[in-house]
N, C-alpha and C. Protein backbone atom coordinates (compact mmCIF):
# COMPACT_ATOMS: atom_id res chain seq x y z
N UNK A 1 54.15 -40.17 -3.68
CA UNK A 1 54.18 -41.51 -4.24
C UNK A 1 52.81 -41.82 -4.83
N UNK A 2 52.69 -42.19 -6.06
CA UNK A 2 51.49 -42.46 -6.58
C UNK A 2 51.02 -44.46 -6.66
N UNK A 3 49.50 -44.36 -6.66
CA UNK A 3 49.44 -45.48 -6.18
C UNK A 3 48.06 -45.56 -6.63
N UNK A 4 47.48 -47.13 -7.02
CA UNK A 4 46.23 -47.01 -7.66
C UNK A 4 45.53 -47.82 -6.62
N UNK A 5 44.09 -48.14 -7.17
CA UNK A 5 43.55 -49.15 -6.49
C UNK A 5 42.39 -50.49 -7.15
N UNK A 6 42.81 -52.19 -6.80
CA UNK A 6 42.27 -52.83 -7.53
C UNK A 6 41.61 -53.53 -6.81
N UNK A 7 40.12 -53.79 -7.14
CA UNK A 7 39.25 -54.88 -5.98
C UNK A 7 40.16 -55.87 -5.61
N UNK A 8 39.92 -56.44 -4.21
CA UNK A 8 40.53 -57.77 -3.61
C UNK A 8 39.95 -58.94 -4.38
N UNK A 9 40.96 -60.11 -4.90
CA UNK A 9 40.80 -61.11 -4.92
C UNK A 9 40.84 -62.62 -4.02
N UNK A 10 40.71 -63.46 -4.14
CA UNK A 10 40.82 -64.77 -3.31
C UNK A 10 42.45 -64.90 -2.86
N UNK A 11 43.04 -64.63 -4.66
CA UNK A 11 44.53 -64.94 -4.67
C UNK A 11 45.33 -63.70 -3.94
N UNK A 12 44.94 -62.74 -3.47
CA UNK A 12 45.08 -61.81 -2.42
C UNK A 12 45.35 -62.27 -0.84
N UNK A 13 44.90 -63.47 -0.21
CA UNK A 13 44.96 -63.86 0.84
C UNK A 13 46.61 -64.13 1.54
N UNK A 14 47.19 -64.28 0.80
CA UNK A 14 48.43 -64.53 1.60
C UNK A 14 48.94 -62.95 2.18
N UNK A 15 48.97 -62.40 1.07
CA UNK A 15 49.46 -60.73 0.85
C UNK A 15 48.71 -60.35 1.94
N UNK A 16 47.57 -60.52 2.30
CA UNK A 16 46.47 -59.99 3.22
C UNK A 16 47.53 -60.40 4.66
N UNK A 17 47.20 -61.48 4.72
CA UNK A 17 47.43 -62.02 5.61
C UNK A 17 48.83 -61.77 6.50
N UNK A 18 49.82 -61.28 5.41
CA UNK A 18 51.41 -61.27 6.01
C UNK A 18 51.00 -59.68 5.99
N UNK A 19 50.61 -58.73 5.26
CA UNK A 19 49.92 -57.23 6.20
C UNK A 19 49.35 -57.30 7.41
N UNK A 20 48.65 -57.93 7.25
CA UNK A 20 47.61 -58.00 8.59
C UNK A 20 48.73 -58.18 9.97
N UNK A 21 49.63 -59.08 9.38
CA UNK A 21 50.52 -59.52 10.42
C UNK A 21 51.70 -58.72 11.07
N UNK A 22 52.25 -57.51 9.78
CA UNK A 22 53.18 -56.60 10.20
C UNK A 22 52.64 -55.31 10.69
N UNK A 23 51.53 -55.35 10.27
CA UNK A 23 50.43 -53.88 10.40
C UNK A 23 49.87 -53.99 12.08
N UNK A 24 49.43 -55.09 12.68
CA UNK A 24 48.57 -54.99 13.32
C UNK A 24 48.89 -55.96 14.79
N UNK A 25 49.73 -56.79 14.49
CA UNK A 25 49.79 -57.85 15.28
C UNK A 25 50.37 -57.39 16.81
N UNK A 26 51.04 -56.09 16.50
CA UNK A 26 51.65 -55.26 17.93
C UNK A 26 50.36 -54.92 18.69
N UNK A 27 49.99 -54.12 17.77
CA UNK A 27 49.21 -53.28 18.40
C UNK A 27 47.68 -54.29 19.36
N UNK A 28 47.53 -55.12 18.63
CA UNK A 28 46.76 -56.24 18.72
C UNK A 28 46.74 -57.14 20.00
N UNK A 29 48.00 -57.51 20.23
CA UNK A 29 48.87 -58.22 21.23
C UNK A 29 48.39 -56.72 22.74
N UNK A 30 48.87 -55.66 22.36
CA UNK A 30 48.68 -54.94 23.30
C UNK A 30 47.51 -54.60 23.75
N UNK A 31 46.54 -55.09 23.09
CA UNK A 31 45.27 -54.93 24.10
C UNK A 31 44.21 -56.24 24.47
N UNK A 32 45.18 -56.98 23.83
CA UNK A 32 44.46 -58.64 24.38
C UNK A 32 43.83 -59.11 23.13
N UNK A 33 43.74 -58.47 22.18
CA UNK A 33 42.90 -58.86 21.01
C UNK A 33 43.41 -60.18 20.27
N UNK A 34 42.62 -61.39 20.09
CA UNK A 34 42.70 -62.22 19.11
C UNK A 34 43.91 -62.12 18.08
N UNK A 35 44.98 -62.59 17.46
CA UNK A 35 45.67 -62.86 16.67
C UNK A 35 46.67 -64.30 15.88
N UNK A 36 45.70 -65.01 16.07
CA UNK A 36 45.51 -66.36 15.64
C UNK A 36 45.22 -65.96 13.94
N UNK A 37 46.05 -67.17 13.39
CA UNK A 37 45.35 -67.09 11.67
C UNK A 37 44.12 -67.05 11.31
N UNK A 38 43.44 -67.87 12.11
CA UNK A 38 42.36 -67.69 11.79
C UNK A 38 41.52 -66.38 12.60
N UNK A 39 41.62 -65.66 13.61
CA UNK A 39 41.29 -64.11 13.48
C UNK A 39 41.63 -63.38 12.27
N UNK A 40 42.32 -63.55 11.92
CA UNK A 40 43.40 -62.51 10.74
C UNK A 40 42.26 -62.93 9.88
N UNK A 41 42.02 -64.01 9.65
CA UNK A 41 41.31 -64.57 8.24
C UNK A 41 39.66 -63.67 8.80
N UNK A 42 39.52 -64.21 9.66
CA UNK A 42 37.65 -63.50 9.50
C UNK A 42 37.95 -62.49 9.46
N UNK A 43 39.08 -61.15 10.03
CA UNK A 43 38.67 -59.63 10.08
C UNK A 43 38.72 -59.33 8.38
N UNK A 44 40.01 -60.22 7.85
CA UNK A 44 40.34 -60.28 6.02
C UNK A 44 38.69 -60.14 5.51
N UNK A 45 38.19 -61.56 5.75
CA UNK A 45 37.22 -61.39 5.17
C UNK A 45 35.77 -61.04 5.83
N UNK A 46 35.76 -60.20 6.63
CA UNK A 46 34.56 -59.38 6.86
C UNK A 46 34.64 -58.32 6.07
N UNK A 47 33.40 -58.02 4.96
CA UNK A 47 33.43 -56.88 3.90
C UNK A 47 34.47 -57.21 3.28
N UNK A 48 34.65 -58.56 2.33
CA UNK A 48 35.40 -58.18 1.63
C UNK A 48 35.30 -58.03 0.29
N UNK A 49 34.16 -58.07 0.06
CA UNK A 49 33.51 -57.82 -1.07
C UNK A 49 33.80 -55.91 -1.70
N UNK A 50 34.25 -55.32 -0.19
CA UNK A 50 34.74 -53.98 -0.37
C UNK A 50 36.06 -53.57 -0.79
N UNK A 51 36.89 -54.63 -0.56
CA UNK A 51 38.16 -54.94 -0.04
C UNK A 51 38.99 -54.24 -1.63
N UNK A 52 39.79 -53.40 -1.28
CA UNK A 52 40.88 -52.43 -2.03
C UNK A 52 42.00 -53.01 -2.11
N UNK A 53 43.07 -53.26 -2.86
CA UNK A 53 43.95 -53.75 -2.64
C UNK A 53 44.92 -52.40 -3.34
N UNK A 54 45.44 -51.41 -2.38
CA UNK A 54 46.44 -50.41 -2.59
C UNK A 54 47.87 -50.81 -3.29
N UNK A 55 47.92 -50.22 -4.94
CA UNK A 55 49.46 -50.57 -5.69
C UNK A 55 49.96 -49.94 -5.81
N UNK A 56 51.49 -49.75 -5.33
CA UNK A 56 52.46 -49.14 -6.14
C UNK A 56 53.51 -49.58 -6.96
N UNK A 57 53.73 -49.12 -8.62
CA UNK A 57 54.36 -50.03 -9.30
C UNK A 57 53.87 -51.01 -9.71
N UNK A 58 52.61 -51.45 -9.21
CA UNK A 58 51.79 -52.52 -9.47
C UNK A 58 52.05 -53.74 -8.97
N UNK A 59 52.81 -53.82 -7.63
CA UNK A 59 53.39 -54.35 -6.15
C UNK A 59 52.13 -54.00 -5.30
N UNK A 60 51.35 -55.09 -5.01
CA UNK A 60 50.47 -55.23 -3.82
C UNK A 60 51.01 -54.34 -2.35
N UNK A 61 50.93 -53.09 -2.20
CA UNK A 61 51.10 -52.38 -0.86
C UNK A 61 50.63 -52.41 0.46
N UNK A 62 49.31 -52.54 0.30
CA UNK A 62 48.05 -51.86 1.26
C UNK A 62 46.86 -52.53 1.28
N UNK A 63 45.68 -52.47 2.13
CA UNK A 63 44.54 -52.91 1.65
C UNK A 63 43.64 -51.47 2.15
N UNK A 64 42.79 -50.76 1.80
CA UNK A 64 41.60 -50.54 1.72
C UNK A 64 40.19 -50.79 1.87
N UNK A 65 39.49 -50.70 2.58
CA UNK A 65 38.19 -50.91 2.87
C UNK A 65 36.98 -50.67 3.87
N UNK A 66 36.08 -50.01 2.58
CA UNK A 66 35.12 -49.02 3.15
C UNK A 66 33.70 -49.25 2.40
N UNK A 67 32.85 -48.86 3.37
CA UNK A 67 31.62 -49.21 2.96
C UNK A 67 30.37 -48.59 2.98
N UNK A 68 29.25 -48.53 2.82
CA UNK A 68 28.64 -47.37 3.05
C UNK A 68 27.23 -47.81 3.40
N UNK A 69 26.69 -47.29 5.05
CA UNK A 69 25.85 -47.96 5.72
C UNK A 69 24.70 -46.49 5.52
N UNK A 70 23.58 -46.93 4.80
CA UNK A 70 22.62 -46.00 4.40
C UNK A 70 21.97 -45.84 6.17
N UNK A 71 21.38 -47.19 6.69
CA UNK A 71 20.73 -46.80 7.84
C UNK A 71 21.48 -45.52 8.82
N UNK A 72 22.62 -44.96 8.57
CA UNK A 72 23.41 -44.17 8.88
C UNK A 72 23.80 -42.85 8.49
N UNK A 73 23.60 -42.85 6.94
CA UNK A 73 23.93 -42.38 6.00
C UNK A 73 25.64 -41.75 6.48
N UNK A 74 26.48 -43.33 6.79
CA UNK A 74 27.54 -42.92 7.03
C UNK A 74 28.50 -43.94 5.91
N UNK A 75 29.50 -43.63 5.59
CA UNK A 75 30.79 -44.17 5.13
C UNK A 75 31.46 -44.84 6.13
N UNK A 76 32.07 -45.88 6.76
CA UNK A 76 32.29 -46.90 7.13
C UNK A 76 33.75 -47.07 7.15
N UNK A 77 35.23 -46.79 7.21
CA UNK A 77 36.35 -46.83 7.09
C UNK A 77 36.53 -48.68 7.70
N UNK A 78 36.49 -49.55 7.45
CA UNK A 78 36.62 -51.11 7.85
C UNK A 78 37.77 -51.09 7.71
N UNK A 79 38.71 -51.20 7.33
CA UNK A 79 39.83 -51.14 7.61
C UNK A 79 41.27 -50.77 6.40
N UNK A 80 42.08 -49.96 7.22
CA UNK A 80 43.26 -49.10 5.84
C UNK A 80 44.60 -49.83 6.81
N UNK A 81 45.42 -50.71 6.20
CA UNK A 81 46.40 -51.14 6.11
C UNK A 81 47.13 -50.85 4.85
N UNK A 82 48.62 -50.10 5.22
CA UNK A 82 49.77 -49.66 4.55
C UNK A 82 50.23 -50.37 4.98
N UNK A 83 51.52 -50.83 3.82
CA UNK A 83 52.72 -52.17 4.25
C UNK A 83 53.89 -50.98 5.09
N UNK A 84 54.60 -51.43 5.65
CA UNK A 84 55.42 -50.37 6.90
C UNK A 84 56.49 -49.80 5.70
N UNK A 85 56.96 -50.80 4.37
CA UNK A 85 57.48 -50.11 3.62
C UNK A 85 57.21 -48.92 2.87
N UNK A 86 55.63 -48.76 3.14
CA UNK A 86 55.32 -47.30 2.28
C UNK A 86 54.65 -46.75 2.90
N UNK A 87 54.66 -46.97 4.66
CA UNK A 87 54.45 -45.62 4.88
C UNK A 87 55.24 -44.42 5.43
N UNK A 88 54.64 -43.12 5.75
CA UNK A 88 55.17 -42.55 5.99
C UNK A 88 55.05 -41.93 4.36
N UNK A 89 54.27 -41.95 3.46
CA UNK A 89 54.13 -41.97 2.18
C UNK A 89 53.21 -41.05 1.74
N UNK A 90 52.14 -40.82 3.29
CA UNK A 90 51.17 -40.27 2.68
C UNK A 90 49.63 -40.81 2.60
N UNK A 91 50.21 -42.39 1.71
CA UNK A 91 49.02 -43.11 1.01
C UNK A 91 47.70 -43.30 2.05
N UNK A 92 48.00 -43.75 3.18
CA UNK A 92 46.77 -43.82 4.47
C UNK A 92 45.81 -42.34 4.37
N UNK A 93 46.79 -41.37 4.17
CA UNK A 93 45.92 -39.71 4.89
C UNK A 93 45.24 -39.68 3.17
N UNK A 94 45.84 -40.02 2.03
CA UNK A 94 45.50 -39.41 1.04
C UNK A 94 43.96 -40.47 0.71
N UNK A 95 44.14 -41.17 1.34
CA UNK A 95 42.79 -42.45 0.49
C UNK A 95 41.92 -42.14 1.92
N UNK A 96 42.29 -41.33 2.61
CA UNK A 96 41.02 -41.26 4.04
C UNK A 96 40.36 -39.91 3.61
N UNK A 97 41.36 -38.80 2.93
CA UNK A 97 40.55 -37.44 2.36
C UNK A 97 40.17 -37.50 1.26
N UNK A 98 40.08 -38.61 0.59
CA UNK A 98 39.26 -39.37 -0.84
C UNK A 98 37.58 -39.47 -0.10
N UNK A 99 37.77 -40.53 0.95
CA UNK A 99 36.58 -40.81 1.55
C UNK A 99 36.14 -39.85 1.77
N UNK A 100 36.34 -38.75 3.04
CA UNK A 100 36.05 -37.59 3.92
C UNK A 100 35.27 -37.17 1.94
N UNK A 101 36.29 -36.35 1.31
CA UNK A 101 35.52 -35.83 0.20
C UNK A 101 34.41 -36.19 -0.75
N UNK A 102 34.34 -37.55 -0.77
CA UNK A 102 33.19 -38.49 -1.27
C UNK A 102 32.03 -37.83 -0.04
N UNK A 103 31.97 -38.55 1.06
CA UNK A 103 31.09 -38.43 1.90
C UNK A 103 30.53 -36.80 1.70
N UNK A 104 31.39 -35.99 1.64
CA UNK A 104 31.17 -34.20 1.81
C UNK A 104 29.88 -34.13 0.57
N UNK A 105 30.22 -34.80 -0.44
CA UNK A 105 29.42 -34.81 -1.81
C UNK A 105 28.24 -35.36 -1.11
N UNK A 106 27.98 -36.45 -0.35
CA UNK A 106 26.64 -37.31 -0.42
C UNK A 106 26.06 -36.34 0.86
N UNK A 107 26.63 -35.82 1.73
CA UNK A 107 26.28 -35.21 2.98
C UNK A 107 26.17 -35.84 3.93
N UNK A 108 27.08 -37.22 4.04
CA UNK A 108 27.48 -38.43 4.86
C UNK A 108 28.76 -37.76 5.52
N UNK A 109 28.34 -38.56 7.17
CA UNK A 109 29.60 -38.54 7.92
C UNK A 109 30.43 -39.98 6.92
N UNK A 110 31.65 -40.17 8.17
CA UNK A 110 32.65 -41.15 7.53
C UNK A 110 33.29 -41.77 9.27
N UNK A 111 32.70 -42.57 9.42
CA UNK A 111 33.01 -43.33 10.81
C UNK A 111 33.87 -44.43 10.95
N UNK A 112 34.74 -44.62 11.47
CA UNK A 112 35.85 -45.72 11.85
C UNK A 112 36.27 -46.17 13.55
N UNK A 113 36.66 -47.03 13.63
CA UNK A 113 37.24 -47.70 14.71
C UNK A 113 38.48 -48.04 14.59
N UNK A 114 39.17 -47.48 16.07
CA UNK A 114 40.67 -47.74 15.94
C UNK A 114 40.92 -48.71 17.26
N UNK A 115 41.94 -49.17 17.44
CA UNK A 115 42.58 -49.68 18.29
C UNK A 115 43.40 -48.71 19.56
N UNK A 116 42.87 -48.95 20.95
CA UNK A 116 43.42 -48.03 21.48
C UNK A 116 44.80 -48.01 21.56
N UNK A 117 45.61 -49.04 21.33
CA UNK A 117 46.82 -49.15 21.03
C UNK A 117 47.51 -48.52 20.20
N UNK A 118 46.77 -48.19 18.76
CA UNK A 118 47.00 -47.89 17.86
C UNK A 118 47.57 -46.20 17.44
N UNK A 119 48.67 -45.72 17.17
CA UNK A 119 48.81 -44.27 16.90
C UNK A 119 48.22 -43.76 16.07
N UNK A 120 47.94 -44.90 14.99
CA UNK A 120 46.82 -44.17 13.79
C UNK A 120 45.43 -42.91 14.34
N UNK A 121 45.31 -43.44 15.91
CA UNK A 121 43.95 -42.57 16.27
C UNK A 121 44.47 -41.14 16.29
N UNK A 122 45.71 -40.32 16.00
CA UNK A 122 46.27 -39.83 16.44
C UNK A 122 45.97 -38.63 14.62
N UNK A 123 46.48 -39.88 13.68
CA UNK A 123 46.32 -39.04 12.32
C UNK A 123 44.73 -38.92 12.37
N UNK A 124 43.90 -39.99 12.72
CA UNK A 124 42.30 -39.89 12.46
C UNK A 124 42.56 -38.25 13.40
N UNK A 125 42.34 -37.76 14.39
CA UNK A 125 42.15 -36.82 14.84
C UNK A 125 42.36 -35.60 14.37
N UNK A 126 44.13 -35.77 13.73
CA UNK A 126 44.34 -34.60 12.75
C UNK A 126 43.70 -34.37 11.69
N UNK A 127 42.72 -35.58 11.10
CA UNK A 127 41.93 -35.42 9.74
C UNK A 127 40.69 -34.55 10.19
N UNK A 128 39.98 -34.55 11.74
CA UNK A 128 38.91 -34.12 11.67
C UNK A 128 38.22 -34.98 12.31
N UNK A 129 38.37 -36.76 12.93
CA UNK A 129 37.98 -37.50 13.27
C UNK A 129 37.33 -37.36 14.68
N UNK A 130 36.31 -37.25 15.40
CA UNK A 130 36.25 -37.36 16.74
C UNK A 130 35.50 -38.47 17.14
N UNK A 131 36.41 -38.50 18.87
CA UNK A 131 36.14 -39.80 18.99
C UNK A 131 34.33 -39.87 19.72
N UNK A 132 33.70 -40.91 19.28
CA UNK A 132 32.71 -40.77 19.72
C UNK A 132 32.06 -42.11 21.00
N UNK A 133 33.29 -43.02 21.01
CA UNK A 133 32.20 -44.21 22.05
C UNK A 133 33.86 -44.86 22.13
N UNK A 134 33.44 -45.91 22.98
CA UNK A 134 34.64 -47.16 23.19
C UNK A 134 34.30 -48.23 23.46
N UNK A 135 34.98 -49.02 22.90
CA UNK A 135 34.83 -50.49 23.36
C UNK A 135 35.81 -50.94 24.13
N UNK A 136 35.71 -52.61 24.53
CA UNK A 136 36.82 -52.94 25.05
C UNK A 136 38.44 -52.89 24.61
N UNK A 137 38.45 -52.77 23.19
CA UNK A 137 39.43 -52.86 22.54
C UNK A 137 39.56 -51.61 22.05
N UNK A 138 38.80 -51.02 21.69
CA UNK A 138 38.80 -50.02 20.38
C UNK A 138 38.03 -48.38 21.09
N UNK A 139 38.20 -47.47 20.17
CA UNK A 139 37.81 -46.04 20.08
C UNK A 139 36.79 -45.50 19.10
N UNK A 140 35.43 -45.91 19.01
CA UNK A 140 34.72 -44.96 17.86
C UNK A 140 35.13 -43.53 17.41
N UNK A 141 35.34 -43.50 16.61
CA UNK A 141 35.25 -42.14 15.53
C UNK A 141 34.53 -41.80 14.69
N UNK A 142 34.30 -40.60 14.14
CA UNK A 142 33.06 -40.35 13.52
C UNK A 142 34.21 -38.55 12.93
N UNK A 143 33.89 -38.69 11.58
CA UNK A 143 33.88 -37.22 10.29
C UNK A 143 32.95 -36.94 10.44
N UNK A 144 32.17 -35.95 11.52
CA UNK A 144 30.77 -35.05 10.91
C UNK A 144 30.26 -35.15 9.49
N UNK A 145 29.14 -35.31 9.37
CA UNK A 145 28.40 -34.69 7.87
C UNK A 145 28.64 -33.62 7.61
């Protein structure tokens, strides 16, 4: 399935917001985490100046967003939401070995946080991901340089 990608706008927020809500709100619920509108709204807009908005057909899908922390010299995965209608598509693994291959060029790892709830930690692992720390909620990961 092919699929492009266009910076986030303001007028993006609803779309955000009803993803955020089918994407995450399980997994969310299952470890005590915040899911109030207004959570949804600050995680939306933390980095969102990075913020991807994944199309297919030119139908708002997905969001994207990643960033790149020099004090690190790492790539930053902030957060990859697929709508449940397209996945299973691909689009998540194919825009994470975009990153991984960017980073390979700069000689940057590519680090993310998952939800321990979350099965996604499951594809991060098959990409190469290891886990490196934990929080109360979540699992550090880290793509070697």
């Amino acid at each position: 399935m092919d699929f492009s990608l266009r910076q986030a706008t303001p007028n993006d927020m609803e779309f955000l917001l009803t993803l955020r809500d089918v994407t995450m709100r399980h997994y969310l619920e299952q470890v005590g985490a915040p899911t109030s509108r207004e959570a949804f709204l600050q995680r939306i807009h933390y980095h969102f100046d990075d913020a991807k908005i994944v199309l297919i057909d030119g139908q708002p899908a997905g969001l994207f967003k990643a960033t790149f922390l020099p004090d690190r010299n790492q790539w930053y995965l902030v957060q990859i939401q697929v709508h449940p209608d397209f996945q299973n598509a691909q689009i998540g693994s194919r825009l994470i070995a975009t990153l991984i291959e960017q980073a390979k060029t700069e000689g940057a790892s590519v680090g993310l946080s998952v939800l321990k709830s979350n099965p996604a930690q499951h594809l991060y692992a098959r990409l190469g991901f290891q886990r490196t720390g934990e929080s109360e909620f979540e699992y550090d990961m880290v793509y070697p340089a």
